[in-house]
C-alpha atoms as a PDB file:
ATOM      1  CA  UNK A   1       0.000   0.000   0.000  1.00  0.00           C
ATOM      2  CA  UNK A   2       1.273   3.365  -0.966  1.00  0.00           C
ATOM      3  CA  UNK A   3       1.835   5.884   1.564  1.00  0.00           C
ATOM      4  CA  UNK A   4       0.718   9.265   1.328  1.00  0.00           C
ATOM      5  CA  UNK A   5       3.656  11.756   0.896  1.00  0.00           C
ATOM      6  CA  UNK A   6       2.288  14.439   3.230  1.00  0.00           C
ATOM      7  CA  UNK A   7       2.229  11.047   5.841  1.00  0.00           C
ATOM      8  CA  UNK A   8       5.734  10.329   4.998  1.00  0.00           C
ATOM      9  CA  UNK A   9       6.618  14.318   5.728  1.00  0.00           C
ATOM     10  CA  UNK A  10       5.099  14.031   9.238  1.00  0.00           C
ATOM     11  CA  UNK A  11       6.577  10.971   9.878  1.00  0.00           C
ATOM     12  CA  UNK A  12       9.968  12.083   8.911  1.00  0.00           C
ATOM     13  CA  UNK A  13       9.544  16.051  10.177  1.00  0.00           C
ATOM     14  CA  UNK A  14       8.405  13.628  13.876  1.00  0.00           C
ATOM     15  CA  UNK A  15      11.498  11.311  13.861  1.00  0.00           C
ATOM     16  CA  UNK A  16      14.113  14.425  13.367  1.00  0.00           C
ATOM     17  CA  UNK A  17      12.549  16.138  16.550  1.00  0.00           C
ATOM     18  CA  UNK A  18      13.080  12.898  18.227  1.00  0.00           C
ATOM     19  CA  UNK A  19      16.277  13.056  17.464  1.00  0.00           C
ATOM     20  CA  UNK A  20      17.450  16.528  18.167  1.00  0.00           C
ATOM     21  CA  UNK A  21      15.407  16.133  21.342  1.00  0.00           C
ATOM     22  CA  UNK A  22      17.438  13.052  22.480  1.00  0.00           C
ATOM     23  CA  UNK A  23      21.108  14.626  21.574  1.00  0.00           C
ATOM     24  CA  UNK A  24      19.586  18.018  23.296  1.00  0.00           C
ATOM     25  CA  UNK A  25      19.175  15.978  26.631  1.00  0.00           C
ATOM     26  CA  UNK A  26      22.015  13.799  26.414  1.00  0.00           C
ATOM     27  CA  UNK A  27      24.289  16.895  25.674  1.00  0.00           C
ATOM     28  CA  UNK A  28      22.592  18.625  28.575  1.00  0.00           C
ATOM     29  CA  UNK A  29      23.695  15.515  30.944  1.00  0.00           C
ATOM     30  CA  UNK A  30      26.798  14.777  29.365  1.00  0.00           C
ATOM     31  CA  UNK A  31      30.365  16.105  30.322  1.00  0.00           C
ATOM     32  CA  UNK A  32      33.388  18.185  29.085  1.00  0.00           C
ATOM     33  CA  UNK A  33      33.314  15.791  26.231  1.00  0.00           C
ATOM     34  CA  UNK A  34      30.912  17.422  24.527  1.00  0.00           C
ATOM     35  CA  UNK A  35      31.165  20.977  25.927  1.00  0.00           C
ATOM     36  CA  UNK A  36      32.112  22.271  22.678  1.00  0.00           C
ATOM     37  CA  UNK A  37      28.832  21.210  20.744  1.00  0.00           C
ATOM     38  CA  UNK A  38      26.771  21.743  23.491  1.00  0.00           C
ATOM     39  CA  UNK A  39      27.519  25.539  23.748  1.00  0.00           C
ATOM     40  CA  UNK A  40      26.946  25.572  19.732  1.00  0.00           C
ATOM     41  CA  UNK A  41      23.445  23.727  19.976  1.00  0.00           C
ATOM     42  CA  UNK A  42      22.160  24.663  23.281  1.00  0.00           C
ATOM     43  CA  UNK A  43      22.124  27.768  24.621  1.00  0.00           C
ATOM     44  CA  UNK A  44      21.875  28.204  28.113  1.00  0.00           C
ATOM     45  CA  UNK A  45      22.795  31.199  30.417  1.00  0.00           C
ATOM     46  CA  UNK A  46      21.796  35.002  29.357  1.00  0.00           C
ATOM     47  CA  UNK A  47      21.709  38.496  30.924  1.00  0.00           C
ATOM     48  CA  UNK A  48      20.308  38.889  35.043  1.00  0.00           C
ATOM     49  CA  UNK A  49      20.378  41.782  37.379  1.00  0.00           C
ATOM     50  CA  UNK A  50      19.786  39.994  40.729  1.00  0.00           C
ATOM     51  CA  UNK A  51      20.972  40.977  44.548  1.00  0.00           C
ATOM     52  CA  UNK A  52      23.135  39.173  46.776  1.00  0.00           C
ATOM     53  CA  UNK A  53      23.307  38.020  50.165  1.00  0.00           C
ATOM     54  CA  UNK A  54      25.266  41.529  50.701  1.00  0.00           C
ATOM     55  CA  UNK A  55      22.303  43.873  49.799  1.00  0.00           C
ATOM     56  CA  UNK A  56      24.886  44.241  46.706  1.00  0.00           C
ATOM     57  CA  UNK A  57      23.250  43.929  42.777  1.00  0.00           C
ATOM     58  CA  UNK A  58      24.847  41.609  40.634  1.00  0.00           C
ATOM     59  CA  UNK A  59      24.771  41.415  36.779  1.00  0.00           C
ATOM     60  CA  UNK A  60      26.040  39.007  34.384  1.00  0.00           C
ATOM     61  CA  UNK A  61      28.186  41.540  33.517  1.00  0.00           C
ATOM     62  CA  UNK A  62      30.042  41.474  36.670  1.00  0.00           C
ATOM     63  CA  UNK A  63      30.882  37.944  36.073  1.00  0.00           C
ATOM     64  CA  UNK A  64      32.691  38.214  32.650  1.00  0.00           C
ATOM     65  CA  UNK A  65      36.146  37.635  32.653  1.00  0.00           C
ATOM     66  CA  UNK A  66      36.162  34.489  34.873  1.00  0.00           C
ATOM     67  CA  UNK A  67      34.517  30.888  34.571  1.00  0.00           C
ATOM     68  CA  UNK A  68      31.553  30.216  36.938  1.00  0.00           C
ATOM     69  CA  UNK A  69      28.973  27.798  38.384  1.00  0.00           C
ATOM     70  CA  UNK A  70      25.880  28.274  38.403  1.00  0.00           C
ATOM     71  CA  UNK A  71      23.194  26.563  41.126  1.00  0.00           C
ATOM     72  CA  UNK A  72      19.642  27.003  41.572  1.00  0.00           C
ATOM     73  CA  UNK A  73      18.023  25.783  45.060  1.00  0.00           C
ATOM     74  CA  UNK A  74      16.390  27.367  48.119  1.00  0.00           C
ATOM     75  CA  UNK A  75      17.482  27.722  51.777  1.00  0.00           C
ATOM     76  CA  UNK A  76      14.604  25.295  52.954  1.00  0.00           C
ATOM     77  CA  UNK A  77      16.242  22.534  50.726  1.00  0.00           C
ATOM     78  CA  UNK A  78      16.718  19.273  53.007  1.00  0.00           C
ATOM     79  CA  UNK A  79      19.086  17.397  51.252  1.00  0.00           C
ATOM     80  CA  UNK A  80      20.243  18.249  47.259  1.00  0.00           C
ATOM     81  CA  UNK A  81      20.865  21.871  47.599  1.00  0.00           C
ATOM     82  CA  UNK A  82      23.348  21.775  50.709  1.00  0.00           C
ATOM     83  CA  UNK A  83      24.909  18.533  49.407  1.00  0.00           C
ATOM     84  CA  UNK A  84      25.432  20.551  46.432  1.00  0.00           C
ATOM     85  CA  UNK A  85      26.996  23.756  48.269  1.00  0.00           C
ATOM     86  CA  UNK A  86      28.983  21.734  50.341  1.00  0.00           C
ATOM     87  CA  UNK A  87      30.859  19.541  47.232  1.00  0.00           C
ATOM     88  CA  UNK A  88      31.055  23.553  45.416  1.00  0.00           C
ATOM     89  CA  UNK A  89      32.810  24.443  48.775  1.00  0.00           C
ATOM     90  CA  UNK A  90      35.217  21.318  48.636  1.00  0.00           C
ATOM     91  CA  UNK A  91      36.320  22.639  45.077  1.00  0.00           C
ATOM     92  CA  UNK A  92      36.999  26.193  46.314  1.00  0.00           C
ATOM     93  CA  UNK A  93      38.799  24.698  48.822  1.00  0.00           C
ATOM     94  CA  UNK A  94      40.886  22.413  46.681  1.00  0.00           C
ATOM     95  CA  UNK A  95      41.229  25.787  44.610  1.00  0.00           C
ATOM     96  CA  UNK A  96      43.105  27.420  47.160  1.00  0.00           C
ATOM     97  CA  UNK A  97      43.927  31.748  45.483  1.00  0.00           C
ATOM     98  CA  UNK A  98      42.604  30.565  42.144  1.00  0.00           C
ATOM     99  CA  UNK A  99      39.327  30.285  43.626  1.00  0.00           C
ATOM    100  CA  UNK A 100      39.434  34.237  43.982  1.00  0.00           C
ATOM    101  CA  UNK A 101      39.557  34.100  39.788  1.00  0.00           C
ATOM    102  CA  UNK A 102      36.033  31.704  39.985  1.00  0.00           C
ATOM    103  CA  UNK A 103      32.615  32.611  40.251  1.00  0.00           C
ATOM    104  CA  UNK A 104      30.310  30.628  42.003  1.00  0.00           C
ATOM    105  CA  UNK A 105      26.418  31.344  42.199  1.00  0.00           C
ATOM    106  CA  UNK A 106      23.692  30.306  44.294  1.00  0.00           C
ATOM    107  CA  UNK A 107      20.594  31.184  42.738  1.00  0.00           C
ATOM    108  CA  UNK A 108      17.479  30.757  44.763  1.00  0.00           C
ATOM    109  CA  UNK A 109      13.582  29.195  43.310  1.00  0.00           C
ATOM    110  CA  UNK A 110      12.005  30.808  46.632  1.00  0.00           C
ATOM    111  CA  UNK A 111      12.219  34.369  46.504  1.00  0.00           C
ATOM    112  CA  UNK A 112       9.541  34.447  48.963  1.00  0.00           C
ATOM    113  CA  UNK A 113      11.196  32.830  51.894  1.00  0.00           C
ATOM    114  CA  UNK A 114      14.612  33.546  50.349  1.00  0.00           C
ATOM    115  CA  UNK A 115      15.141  37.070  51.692  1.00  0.00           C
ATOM    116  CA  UNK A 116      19.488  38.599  51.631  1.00  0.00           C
ATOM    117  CA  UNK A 117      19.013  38.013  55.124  1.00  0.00           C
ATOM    118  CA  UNK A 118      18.077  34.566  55.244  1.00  0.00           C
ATOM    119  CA  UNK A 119      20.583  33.658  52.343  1.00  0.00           C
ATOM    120  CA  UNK A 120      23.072  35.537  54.033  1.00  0.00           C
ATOM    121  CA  UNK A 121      22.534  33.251  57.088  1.00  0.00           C
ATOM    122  CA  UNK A 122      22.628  30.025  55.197  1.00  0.00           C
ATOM    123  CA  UNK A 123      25.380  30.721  53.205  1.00  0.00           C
ATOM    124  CA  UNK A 124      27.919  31.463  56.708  1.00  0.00           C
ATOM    125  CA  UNK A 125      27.892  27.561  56.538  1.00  0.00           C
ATOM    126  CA  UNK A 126      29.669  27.419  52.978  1.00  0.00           C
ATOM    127  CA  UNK A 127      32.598  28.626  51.275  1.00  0.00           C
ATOM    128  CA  UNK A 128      33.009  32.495  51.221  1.00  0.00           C
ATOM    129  CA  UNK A 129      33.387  32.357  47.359  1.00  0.00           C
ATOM    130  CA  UNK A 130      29.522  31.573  46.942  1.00  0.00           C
ATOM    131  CA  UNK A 131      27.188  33.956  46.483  1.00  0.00           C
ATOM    132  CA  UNK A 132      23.300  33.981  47.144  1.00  0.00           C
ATOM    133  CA  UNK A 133      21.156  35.544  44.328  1.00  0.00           C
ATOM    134  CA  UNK A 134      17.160  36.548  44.776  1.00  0.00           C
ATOM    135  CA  UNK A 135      15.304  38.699  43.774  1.00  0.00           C
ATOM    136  CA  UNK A 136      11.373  39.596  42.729  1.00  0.00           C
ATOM    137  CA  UNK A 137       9.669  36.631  40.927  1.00  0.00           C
ATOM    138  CA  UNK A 138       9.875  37.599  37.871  1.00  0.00           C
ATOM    139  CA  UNK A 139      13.217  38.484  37.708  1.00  0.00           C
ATOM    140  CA  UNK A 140      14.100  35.070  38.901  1.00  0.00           C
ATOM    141  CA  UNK A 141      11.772  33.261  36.536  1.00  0.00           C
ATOM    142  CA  UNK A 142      13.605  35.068  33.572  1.00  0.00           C
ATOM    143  CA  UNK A 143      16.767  34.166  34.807  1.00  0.00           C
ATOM    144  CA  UNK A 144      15.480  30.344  35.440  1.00  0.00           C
ATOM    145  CA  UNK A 145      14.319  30.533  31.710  1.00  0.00           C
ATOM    146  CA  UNK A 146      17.138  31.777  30.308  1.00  0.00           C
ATOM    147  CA  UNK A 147      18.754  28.370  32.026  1.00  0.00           C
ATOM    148  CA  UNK A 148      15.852  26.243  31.407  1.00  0.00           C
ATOM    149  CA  UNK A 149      15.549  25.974  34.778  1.00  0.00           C
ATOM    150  CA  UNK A 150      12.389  23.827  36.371  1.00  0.00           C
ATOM    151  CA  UNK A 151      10.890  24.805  39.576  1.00  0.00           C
ATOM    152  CA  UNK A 152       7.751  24.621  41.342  1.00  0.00           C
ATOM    153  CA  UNK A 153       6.102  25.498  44.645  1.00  0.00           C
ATOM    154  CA  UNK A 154       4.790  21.863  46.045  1.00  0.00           C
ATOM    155  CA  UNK A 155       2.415  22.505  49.464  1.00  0.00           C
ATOM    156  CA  UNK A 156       3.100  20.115  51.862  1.00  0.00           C
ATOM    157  CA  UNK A 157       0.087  18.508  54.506  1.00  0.00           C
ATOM    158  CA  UNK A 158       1.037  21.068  57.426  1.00  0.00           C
ATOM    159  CA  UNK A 159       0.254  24.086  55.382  1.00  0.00           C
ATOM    160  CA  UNK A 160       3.995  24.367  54.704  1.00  0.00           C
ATOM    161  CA  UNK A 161       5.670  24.098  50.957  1.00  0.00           C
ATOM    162  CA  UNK A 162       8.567  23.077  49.365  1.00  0.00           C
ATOM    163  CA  UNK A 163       9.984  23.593  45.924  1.00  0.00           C
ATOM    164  CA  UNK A 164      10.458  21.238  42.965  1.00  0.00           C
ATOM    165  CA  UNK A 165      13.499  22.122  40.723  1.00  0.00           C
ATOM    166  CA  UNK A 166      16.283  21.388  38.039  1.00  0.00           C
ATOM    167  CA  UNK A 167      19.405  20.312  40.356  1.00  0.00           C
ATOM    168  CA  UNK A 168      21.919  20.976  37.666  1.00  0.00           C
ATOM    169  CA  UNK A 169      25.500  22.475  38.252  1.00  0.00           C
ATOM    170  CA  UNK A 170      25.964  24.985  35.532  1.00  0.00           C
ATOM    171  CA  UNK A 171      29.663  25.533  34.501  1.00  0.00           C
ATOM    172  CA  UNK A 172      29.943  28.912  32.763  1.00  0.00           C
ATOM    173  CA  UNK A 173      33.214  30.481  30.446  1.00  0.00           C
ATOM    174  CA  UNK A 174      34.919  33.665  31.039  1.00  0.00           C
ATOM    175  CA  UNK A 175      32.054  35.239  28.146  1.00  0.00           C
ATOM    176  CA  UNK A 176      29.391  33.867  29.806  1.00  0.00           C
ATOM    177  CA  UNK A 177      28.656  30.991  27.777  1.00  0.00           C
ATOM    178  CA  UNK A 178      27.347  27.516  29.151  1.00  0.00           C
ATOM    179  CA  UNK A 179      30.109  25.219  28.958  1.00  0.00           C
ATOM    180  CA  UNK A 180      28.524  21.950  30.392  1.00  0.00           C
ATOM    181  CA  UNK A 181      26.711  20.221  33.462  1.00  0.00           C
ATOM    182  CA  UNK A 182      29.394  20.694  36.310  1.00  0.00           C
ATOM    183  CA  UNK A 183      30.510  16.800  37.808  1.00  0.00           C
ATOM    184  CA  UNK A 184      31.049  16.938  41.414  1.00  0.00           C
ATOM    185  CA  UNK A 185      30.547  13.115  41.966  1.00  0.00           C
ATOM    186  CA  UNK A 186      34.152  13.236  41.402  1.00  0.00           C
ATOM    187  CA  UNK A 187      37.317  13.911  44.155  1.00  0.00           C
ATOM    188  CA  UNK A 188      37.082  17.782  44.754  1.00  0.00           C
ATOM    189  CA  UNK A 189      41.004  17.992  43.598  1.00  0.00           C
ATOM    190  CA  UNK A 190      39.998  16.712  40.431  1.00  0.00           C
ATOM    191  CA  UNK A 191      37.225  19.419  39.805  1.00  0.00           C
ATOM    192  CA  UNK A 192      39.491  22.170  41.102  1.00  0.00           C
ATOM    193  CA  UNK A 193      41.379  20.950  38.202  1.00  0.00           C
ATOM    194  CA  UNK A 194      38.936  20.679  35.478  1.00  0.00           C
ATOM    195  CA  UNK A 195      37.944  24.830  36.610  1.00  0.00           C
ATOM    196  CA  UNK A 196      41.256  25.544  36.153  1.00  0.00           C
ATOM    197  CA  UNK A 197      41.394  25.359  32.133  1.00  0.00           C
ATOM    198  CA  UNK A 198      39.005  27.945  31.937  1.00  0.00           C
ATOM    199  CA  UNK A 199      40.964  30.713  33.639  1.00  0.00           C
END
């Protein structure tokens, strides 16, 4: 039976985004190895205007000239999001004065609980090198988009609520541009290393 050429057109046009799709995602989880076409392909990252746990604004701007992570949590995060500041506080560490040359951001999903003060708190556990971002919600959801960032607000049986989001360590150039997913299920040393070919 002969199929109808506008049938094969979907069918093809319906594989391709398949395809793209799948090699979107897998670049998005895979590591340095792919850096290069990931940056061409996907792009992730843009311009923000955000304030720190200092009361201080900070721009994308600001961070040009050095390679950064990039982190998006909250302060009421039980497990993933001070795991995650904790293994980023290990590699400044292992950094030692080259962690003065690297950016590293902690960009909060909860703007309402997640006040300077209360990121300001939370982040007197961590490695001085990290700083807190918040700011109004829509600020913050253009920043999350421009990182295709998930998040959601997720109320919780005492009247309480917690927050659904992307978990993904975001390792930034000197320019600003997405380089790939940061690995920290690695010995710190060896991701003080990998940041260092991007000073």
């Amino acid at each position: 039976m002969k199929v109808p050429h506008s049938r094969v057109v979907l069918i093809l046009g319906a594989f391709t985004a398949g395809v793209l799709l799948c090699f979107g995602g897998l670049a998005l989880l895979a590591g340095p190895n792919l850096s290069a076409n990931v940056a061409q392909t996907v792009r992730i990252g843009g311009p923000f205007r955000l304030t720190d746990q200092n009361g201080k604004v900070v721009t994308d701007a600001d961070l040009k000239g050095k390679p950064f992570l990039v982190f998006f949590g909250f302060t009421h995060c039980p497990d993933v999001c001070p795991t995650t500041l904790f293994d980023v506080s290990e590699v400044m560490r292992d950094l030692g004065p080259d962690a003065d040359h690297v950016g590293a951001l902690f960009i909060t999903v909860d703007p309402e609980r997640d006040t300077t003060a209360s990121l300001k708190d939370y982040l007197s556990s961590f490695d001085p090198h990290l700083r807190g971002l918040t700011g109004d919600p829509a600020a913050l959801a253009a920043v999350a988009k421009e990182y295709r960032v998930y998040y959601k607000k997720v109320p919780l049986e005492d009247g309480d609520y917690t927050m659904d989001h992307t978990a993904i360590v975001y390792l930034m150039d000197k320019e600003g541009r997405f380089v790939s997913p940061f690995n920290l299920k690695r010995k710190p040393e060896a991701s003080a290393e990998e940041l260092r070919k991007y000073l």
